[in-house]
Protein backbone atom coordinates (compact mmCIF):
# COMPACT_ATOMS: atom_id res chain seq x y z
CA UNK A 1 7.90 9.95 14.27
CA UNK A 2 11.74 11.79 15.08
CA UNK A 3 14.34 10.85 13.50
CA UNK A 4 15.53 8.89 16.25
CA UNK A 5 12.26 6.65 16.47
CA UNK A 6 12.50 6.38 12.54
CA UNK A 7 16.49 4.92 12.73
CA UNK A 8 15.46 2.21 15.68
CA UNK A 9 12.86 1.10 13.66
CA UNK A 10 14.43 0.97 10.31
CA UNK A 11 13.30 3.29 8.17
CA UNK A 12 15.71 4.55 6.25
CA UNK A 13 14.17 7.17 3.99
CA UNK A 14 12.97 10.89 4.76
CA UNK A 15 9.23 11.90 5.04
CA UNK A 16 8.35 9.31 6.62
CA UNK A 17 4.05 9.36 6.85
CA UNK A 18 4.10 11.32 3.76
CA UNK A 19 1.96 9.16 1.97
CA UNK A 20 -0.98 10.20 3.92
CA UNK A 21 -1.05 13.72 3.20
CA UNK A 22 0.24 13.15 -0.74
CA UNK A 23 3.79 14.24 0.25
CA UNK A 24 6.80 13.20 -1.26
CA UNK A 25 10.71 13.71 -0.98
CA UNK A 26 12.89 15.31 -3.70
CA UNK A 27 14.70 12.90 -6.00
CA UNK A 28 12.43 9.73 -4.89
CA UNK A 29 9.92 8.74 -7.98
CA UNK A 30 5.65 8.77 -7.18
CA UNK A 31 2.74 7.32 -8.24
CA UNK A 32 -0.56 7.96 -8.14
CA UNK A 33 -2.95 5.43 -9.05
CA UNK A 34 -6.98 6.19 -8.45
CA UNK A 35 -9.49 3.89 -9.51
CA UNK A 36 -13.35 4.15 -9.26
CA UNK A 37 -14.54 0.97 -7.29
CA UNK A 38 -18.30 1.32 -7.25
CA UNK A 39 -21.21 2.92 -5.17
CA UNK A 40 -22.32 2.47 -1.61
CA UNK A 41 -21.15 2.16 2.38
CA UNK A 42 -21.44 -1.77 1.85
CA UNK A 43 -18.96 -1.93 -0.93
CA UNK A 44 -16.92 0.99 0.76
CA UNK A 45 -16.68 -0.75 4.29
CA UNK A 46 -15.59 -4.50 2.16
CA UNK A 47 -12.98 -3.01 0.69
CA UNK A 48 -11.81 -1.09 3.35
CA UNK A 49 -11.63 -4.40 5.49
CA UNK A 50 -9.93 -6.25 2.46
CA UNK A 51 -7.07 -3.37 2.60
CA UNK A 52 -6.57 -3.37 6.07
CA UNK A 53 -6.34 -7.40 6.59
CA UNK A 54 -3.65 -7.54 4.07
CA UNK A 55 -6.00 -9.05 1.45
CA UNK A 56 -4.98 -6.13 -1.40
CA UNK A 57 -1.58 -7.53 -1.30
CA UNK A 58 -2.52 -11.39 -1.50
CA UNK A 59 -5.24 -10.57 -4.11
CA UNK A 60 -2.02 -9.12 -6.10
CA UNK A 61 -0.15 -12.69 -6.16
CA UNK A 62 1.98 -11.93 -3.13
CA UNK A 63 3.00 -14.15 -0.53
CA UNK A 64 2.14 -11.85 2.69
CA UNK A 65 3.55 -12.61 6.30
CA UNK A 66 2.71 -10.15 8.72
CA UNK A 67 2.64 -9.88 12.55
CA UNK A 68 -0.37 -8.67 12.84
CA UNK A 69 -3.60 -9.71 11.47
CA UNK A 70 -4.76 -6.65 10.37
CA UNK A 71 -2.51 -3.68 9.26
CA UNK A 72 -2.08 -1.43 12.80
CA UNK A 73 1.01 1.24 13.16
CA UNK A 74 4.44 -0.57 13.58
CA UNK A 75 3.07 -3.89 12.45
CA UNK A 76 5.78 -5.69 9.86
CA UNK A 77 5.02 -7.22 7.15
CA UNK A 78 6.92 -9.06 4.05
CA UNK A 79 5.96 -9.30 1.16
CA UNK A 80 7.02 -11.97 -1.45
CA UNK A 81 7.55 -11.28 -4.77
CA UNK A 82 8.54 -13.86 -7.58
CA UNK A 83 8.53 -18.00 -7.50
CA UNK A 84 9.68 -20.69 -5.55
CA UNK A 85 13.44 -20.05 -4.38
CA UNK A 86 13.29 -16.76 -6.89
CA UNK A 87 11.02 -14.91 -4.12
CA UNK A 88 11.96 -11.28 -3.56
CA UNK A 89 11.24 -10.43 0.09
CA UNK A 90 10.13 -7.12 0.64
CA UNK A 91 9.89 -6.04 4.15
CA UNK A 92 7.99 -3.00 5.38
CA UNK A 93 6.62 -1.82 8.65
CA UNK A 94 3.00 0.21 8.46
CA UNK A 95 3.66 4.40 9.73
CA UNK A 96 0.07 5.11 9.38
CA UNK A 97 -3.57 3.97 9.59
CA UNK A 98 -7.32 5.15 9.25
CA UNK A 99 -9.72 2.97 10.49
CA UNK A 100 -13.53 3.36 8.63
CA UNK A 101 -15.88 5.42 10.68
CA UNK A 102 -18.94 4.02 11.69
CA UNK A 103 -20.84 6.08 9.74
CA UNK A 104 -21.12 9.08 7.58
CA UNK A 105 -20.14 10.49 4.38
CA UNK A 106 -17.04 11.57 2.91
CA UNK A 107 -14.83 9.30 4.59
CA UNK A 108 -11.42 7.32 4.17
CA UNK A 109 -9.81 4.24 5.26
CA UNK A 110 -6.29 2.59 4.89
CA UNK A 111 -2.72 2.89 5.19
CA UNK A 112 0.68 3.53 4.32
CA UNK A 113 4.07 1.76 4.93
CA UNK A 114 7.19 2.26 4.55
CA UNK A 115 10.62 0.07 3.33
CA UNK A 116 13.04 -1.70 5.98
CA UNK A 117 15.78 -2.89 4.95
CA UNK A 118 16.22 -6.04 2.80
CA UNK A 119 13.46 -4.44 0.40
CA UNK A 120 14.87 -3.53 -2.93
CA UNK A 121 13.54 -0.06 -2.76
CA UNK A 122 13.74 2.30 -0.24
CA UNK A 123 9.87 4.82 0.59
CA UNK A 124 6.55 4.23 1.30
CA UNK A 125 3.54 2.98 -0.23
CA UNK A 126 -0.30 3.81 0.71
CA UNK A 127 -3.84 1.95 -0.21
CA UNK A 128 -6.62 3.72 0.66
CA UNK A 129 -10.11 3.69 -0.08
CA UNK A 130 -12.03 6.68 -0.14
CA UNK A 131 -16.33 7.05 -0.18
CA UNK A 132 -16.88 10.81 -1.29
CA UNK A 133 -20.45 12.80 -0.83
CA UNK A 134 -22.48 11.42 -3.35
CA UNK A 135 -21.79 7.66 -2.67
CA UNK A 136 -18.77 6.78 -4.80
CA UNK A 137 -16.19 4.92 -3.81
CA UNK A 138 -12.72 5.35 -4.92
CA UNK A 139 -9.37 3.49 -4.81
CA UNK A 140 -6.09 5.41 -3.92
CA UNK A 141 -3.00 4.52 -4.47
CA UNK A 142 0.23 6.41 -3.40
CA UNK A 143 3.79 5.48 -3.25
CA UNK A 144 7.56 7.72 -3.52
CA UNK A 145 10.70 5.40 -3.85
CA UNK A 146 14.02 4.75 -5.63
CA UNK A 147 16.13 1.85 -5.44
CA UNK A 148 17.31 0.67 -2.31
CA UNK A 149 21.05 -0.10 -3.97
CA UNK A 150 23.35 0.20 -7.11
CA UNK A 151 21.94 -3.52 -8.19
CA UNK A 152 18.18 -2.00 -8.11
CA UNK A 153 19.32 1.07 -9.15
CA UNK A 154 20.77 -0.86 -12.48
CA UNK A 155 17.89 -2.34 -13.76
CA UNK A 156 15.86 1.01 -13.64
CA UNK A 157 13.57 -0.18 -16.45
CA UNK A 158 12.98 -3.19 -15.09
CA UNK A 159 12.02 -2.00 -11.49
CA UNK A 160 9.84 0.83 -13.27
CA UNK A 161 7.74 -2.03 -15.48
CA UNK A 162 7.59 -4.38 -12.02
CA UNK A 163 6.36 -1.58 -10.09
CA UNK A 164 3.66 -0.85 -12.37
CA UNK A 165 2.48 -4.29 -12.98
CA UNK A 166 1.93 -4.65 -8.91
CA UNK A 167 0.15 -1.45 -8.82
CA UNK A 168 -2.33 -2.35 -11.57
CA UNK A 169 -2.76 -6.18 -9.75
CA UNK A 170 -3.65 -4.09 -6.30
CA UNK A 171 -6.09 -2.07 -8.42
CA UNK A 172 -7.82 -5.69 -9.60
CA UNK A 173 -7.43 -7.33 -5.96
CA UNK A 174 -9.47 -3.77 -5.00
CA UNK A 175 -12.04 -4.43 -7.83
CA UNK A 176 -12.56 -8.34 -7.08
CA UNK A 177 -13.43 -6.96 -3.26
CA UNK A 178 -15.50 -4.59 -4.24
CA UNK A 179 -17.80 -7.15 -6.73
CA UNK A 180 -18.10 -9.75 -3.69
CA UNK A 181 -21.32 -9.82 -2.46
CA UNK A 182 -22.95 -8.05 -5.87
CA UNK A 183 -24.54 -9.71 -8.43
CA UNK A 184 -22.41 -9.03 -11.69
């Protein structure tokens, strides 16, 4: 994307697409979350499906309204966070996706978007899943931000914990996917 496509769309941060190659800008905080999901190209396949229709994200308790069913490049999406009239929206717009293949071994699927604004933070965020040579599949989580404003920016802790807590509810929306369909 040049700069110029990455202005009319929005996105106001550099490196845009980095998530998908692990890459992140200087002075803008990361994490990297990986969990282990399971065995098999069933399970791999449902929770690749589950990422890309948004389902990670309702699974983690938020409110999701997207313009596109599934996550495609440029779709938007908002994200709710909070209760009631104390919702946080948190717009993004997806910058990159893999699609499962129809077969084969190692393989990935997912995608990464990044912040528009009204979002309290401004970088990009990635959910992938990943099946790797001998069968097991993996959950990936990526994301470089800092705080979209001085009234973020101020409640540093705060942001930090909140952060955290979503990333560890995507990680249990991932696991619920992956134990449909077994029988645990």
């Amino acid at each position: 994307m040049t700069d110029r496509e990455q202005t009319e769309a929005g996105l106001d941060y550099p490196d845009v697409g980095g998530t998908e190659h692990g890459l992140a800008p200087e002075g803008y905080s990361r994490i990297l979350e990986e969990a282990r999901l399971g065995n098999g190209l069933d399970l791999y396949r449902r929770v690749a499906d589950g990422i890309l229709g948004w389902e990670l994200q309702r699974r983690a308790g938020l409110r999701v309204r997207a313009d596109s069913p599934r996550a495609v490049p440029g779709a938007r999406v908002v994200s709710g966070f909070g209760v009631g009239p104390f919702r946080l929206p948190a717009p993004c717009q997806v910058v990159w996706v893999h699609e499962p293949l129809p077969d084969g071994v190692p393989q990935s699927a997912g995608f990464g978007y990044g912040t528009l604004p009204g979002h309290p933070a401004r970088g990009e965020e990635s959910f992938e899943v990943e099946i790797n040579g001998q069968g097991e599949v993996w959950l990936r989580i990526r994301a470089f931000s800092r705080p979209a404003n001085w009234f973020y920016a101020a409640g540093g802790v705060v942001t930090r914990a909140a952060q955290r807590h979503v990333t560890s509810r995507y990680i249990e929306g991932a696991r619920s996917l992956a134990a449909e369909g077994t029988s645990q």
